[in-house]
N, C-alpha and C. Protein backbone atom coordinates (compact mmCIF):
# COMPACT_ATOMS: atom_id res chain seq x y z
N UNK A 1 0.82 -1.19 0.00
CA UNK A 1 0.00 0.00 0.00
C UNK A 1 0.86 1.25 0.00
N UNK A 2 0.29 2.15 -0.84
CA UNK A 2 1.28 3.39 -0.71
C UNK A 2 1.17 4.40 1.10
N UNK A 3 2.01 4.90 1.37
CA UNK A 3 2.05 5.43 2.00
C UNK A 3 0.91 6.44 2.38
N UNK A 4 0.09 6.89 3.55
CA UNK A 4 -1.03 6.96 3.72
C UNK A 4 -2.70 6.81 3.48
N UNK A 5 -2.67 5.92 2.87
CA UNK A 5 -3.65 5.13 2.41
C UNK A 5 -4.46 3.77 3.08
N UNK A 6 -3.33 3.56 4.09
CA UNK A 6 -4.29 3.04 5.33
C UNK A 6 -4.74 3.27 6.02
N UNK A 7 -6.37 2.93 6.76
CA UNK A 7 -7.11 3.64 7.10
C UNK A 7 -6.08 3.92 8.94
N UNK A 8 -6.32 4.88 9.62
CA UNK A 8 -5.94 5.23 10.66
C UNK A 8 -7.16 6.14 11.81
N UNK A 9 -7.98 5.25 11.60
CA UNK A 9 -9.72 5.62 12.30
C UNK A 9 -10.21 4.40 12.52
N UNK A 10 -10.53 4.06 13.59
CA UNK A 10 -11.74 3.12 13.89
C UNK A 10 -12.76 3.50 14.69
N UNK A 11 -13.94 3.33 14.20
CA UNK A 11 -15.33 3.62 15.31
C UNK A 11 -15.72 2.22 15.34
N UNK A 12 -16.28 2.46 16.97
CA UNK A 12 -16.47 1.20 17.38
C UNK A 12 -17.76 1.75 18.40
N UNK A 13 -18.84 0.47 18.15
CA UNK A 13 -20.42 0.36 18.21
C UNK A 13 -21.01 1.64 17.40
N UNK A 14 -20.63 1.61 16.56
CA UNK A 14 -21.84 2.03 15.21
C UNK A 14 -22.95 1.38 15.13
N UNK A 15 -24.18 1.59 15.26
CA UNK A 15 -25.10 0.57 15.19
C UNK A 15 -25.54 0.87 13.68
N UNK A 16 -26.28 -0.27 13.17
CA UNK A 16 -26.97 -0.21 11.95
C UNK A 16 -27.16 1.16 11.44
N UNK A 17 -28.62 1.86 12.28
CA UNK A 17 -29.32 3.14 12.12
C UNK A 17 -28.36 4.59 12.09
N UNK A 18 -26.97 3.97 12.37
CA UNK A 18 -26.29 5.41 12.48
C UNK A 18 -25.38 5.39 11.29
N UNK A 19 -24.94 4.52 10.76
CA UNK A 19 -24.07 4.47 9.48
C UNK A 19 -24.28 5.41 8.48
N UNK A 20 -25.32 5.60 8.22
CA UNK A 20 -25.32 6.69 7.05
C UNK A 20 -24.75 8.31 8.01
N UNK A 21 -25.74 8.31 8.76
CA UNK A 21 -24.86 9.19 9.51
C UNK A 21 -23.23 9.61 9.65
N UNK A 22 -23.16 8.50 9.97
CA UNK A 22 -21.46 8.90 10.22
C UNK A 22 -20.67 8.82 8.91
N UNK A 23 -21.36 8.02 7.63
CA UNK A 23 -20.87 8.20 6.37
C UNK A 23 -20.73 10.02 6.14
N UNK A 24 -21.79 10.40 5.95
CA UNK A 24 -21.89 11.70 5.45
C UNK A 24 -21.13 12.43 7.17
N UNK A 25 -21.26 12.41 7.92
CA UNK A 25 -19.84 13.27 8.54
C UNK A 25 -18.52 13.21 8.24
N UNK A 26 -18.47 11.73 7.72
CA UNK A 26 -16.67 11.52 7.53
C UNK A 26 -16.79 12.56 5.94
N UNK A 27 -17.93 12.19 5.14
CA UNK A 27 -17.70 12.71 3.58
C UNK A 27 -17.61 14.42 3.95
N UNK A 28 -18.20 15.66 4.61
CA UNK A 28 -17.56 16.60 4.75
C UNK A 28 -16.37 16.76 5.50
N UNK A 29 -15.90 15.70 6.25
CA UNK A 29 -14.30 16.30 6.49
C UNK A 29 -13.34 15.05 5.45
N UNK A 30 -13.97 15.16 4.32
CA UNK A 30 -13.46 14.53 3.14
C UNK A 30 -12.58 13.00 3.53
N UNK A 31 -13.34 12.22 4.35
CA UNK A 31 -12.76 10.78 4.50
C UNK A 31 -14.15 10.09 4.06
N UNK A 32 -13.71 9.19 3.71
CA UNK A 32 -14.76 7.84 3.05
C UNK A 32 -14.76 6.90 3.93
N UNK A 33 -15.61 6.19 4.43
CA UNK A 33 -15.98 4.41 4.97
C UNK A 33 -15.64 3.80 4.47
N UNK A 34 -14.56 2.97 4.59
CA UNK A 34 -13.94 2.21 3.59
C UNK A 34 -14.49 0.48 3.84
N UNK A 35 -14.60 0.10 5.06
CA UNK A 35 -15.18 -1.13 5.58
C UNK A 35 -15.86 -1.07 6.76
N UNK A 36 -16.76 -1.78 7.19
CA UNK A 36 -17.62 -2.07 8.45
C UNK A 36 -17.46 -3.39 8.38
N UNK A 37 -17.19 -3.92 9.57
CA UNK A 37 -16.69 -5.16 10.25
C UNK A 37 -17.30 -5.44 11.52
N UNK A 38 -18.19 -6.38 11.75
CA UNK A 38 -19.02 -6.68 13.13
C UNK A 38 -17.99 -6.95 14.07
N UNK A 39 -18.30 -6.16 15.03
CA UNK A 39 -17.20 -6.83 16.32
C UNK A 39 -18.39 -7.58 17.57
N UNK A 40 -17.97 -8.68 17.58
CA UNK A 40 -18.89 -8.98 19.17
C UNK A 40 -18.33 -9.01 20.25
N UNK A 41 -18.75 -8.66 21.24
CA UNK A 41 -17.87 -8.25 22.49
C UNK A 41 -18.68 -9.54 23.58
N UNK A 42 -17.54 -10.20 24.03
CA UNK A 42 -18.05 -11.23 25.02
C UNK A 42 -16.63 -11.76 25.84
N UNK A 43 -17.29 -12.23 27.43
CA UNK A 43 -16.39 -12.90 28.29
C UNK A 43 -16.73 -14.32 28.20
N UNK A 44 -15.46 -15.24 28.87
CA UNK A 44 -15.42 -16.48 29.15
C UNK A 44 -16.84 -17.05 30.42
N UNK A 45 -17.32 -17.54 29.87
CA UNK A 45 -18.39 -18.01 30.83
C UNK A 45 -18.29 -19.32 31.66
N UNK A 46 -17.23 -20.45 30.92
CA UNK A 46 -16.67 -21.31 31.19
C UNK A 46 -15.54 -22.01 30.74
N UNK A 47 -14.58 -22.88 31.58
CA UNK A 47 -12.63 -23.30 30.57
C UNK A 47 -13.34 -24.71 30.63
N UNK A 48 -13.27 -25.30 29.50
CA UNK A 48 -13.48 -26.91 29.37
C UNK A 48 -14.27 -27.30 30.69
N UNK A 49 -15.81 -27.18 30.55
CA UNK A 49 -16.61 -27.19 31.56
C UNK A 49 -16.54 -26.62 33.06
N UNK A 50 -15.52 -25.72 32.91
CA UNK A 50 -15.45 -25.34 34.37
C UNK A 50 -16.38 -23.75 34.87
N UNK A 51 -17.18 -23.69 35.56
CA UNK A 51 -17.59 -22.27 35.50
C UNK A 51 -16.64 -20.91 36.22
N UNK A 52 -16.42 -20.37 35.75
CA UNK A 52 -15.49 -18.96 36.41
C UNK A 52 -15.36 -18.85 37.43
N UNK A 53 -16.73 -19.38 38.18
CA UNK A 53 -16.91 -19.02 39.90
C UNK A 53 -15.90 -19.80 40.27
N UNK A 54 -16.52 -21.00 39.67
CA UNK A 54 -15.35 -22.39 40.22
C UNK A 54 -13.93 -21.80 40.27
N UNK A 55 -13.39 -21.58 38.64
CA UNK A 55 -12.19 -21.54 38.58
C UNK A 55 -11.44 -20.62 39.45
N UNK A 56 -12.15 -19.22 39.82
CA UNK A 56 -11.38 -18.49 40.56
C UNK A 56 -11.51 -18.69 42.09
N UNK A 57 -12.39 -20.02 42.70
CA UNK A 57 -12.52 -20.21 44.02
C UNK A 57 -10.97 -21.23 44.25
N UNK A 58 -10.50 -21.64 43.05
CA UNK A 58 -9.68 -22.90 43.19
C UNK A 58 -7.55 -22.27 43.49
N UNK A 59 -7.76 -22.03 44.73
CA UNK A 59 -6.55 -21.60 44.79
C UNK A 59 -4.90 -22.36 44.11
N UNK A 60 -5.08 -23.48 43.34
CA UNK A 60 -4.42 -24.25 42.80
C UNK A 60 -4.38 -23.90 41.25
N UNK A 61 -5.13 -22.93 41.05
CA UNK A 61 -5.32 -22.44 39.32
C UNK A 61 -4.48 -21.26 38.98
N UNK A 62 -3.80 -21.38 37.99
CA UNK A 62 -2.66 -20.73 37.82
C UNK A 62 -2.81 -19.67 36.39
N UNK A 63 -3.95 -19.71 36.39
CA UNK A 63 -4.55 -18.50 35.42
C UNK A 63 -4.49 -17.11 35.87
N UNK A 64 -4.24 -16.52 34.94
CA UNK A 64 -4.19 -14.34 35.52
C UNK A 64 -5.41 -14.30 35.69
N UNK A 65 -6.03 -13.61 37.38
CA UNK A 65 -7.05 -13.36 37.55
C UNK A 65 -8.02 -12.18 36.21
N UNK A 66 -6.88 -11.42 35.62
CA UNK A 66 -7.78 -10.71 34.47
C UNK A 66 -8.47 -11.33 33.60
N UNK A 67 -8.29 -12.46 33.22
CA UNK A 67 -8.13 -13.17 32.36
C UNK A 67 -9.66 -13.62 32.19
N UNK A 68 -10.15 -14.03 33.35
CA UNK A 68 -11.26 -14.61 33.65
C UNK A 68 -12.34 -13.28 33.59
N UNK A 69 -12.37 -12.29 34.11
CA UNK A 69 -12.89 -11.22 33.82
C UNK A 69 -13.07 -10.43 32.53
N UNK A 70 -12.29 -10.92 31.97
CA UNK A 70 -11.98 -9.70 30.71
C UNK A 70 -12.85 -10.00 29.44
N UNK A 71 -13.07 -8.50 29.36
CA UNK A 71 -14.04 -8.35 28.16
C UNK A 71 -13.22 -8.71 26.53
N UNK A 72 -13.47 -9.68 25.71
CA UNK A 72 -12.76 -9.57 24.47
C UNK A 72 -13.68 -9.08 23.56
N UNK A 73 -13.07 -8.76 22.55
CA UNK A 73 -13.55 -8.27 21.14
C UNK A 73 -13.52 -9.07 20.32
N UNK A 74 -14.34 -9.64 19.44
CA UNK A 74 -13.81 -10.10 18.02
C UNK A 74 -14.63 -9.90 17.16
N UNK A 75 -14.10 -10.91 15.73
CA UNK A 75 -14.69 -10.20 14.88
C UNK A 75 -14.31 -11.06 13.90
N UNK A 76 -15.79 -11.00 12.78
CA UNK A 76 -15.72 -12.03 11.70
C UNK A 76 -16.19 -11.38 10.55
N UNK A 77 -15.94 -11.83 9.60
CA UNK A 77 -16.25 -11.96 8.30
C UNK A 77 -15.83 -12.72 7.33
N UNK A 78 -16.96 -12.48 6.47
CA UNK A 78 -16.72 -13.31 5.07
C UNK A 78 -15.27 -13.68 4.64
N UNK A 79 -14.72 -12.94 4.24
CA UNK A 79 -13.13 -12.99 3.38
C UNK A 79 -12.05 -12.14 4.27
């Protein structure tokens, strides 16, 4: 890619109903939408049947307490 031509903006929770919206704000400060990409945001609810409560009551578990708490992001698509 040539040199500034990758995007260097991300908005994150755009919902459906606001996209055009934020299209036409980026188009007067002359940037374009180049992709929208679903992100789903979710925690661990359980490790190979174990529930969280469990795991963090078990003083023998050698996991980072963040770990078990923490919110991830991801994200899929087609290609």
């Amino acid at each position: 890619m040539e040199r500034g031509t990758e995007p260097d903006l991300f908005f994150f929770d755009i919902q459906p109903e606001q996209r055009a919206g934020l299209a036409e704000l980026l188009g007067e400060h002359h940037l374009t939408l180049n992709e929208v990409t679903p992100v789903v945001t979710m925690r661990l609810k359980s490790v190979k049947g174990r529930s969280i409560a469990d795991i963090r009551k078990d003083k023998n578990d050698t996991r980072p307490g963040w770990l078990l708490g923490h919110e991830f992001r991801s994200t899929y698509r087609g290609s």
